[in-house]
Each structure stands twice: as structure tokens, then as C-alpha cells.
C-alpha atoms as a PDB file:
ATOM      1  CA  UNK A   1     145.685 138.387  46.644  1.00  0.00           C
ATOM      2  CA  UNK A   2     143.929 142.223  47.388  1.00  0.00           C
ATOM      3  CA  UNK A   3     145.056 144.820  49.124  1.00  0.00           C
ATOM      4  CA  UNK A   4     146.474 148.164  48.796  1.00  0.00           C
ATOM      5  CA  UNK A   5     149.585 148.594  46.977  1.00  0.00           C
ATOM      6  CA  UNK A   6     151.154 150.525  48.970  1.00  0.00           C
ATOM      7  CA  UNK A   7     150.927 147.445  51.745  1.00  0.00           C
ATOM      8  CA  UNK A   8     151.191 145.091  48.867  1.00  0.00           C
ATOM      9  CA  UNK A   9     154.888 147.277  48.344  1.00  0.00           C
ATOM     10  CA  UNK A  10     155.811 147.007  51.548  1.00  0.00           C
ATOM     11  CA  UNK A  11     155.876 143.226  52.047  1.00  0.00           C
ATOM     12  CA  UNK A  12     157.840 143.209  49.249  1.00  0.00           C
ATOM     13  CA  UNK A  13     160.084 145.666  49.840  1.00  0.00           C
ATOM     14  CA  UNK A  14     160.364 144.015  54.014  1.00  0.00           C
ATOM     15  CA  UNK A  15     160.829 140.379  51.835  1.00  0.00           C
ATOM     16  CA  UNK A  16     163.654 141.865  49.899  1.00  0.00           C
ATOM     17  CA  UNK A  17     165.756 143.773  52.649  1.00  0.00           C
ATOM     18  CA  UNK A  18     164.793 141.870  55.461  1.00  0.00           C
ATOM     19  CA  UNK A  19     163.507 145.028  57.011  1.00  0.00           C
ATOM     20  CA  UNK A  20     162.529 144.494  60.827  1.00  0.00           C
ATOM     21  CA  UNK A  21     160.839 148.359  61.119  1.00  0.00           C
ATOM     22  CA  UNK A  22     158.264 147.329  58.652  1.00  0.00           C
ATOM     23  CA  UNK A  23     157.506 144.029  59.722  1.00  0.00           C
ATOM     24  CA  UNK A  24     157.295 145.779  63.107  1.00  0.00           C
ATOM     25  CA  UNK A  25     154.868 147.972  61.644  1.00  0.00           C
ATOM     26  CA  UNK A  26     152.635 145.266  59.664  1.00  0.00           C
ATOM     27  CA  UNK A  27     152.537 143.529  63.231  1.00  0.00           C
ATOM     28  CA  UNK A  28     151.439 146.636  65.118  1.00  0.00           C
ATOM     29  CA  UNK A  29     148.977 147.217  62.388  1.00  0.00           C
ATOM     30  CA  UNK A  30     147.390 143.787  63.197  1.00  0.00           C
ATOM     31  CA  UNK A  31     145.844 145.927  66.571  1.00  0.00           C
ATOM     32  CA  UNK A  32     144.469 148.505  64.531  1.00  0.00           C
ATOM     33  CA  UNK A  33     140.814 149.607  64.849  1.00  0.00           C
ATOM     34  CA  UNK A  34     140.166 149.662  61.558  1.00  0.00           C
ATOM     35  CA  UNK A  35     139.326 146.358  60.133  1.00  0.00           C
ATOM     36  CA  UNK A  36     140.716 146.998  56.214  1.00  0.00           C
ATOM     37  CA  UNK A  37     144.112 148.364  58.221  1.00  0.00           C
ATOM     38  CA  UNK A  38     144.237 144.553  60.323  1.00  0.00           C
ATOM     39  CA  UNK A  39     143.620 142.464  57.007  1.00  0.00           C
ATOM     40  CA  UNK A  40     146.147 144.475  54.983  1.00  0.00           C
ATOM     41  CA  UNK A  41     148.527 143.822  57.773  1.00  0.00           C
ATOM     42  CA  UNK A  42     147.610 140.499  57.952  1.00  0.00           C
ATOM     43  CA  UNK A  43     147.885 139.808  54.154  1.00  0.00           C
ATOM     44  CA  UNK A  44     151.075 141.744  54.192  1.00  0.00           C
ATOM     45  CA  UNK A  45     152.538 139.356  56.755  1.00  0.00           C
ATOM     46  CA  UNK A  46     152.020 136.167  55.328  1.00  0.00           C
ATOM     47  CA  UNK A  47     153.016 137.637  51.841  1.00  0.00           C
ATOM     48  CA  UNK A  48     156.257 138.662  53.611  1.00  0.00           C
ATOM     49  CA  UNK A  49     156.816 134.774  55.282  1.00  0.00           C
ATOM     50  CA  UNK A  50     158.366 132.961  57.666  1.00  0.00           C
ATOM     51  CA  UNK A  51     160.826 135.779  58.733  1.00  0.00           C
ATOM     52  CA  UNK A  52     157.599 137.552  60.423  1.00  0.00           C
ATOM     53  CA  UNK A  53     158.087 134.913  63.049  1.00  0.00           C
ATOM     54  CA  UNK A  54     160.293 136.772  65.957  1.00  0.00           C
ATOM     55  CA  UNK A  55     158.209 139.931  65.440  1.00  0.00           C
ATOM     56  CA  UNK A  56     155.150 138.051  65.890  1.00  0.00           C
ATOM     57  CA  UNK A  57     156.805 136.110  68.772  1.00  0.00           C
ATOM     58  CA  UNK A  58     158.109 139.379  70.499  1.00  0.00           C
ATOM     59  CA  UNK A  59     153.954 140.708  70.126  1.00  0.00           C
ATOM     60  CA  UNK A  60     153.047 137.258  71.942  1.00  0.00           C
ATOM     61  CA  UNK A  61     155.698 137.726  75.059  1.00  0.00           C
ATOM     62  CA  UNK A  62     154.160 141.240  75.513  1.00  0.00           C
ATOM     63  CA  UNK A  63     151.354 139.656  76.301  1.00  0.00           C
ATOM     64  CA  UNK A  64     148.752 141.526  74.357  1.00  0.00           C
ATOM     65  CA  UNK A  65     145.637 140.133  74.085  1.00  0.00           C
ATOM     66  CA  UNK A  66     144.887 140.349  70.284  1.00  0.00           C
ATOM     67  CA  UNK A  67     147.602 137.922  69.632  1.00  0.00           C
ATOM     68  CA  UNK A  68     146.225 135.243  72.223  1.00  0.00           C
ATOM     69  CA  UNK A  69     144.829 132.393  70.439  1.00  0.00           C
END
């Protein structure tokens, strides 16, 4: 796996407390212009797991249009 560390830190430190603010974060970073910020984000959130699920479900009832498959 690349990426930064300092995104590479923070889906660990979101997988060991749980934290909602940075999975909030990572998910809001998948909108991003830049295309390195989307794929850390991205690689952040699947590093992180299965409990990225409600924010990812809470982008999708928004109804923004970069989480439309």
C-alpha cells in the first residue's frame, strides 16, 4: 500500500478510536480536486474498513454526484 503517512496515520489512528471526524474527513476528501488528495482518501478508507460504511452512506443520501455509481 502507498500513500502519505500522514493519511496512512490517520486511518490508523480513525481504525483505533473509531473516530467519525476523520472518517468524515477521508470521505469529504474523496470530492477533492486534486487527484493524489481522492486516492489517499480512498486508500485511507478501505485501510480504515467496514466502519466507513454510514459515513459513506450519509455522502450517498446527500445525493452528491461523485458518489453515484
Amino acid at each position: 500500500m502507498t500513500g502519505t503517512p500522514i493519511m496512512l496515520a490517520a486511518a490508523l489512528l480513525a481504525l483505533l478510536l473509531q473516530d467519525s471526524t476523520i472518517i468524515d474527513t477521508l470521505v469529504r476528501n474523496l470530492r477533492a480536486d486534486a487527484l493524489e488528495v481522492r486516492e489517499q482518501a480512498h486508500r485511507s478508507l478501505l485501510a480504515i474498513g467496514p466502519q466507513v460504511a454510514p459515513a459513506l452512506r450519509r455522502a450517498l443520501d446527500k445525493g452528491d454526484a461523485e458518489f453515484r455509481i
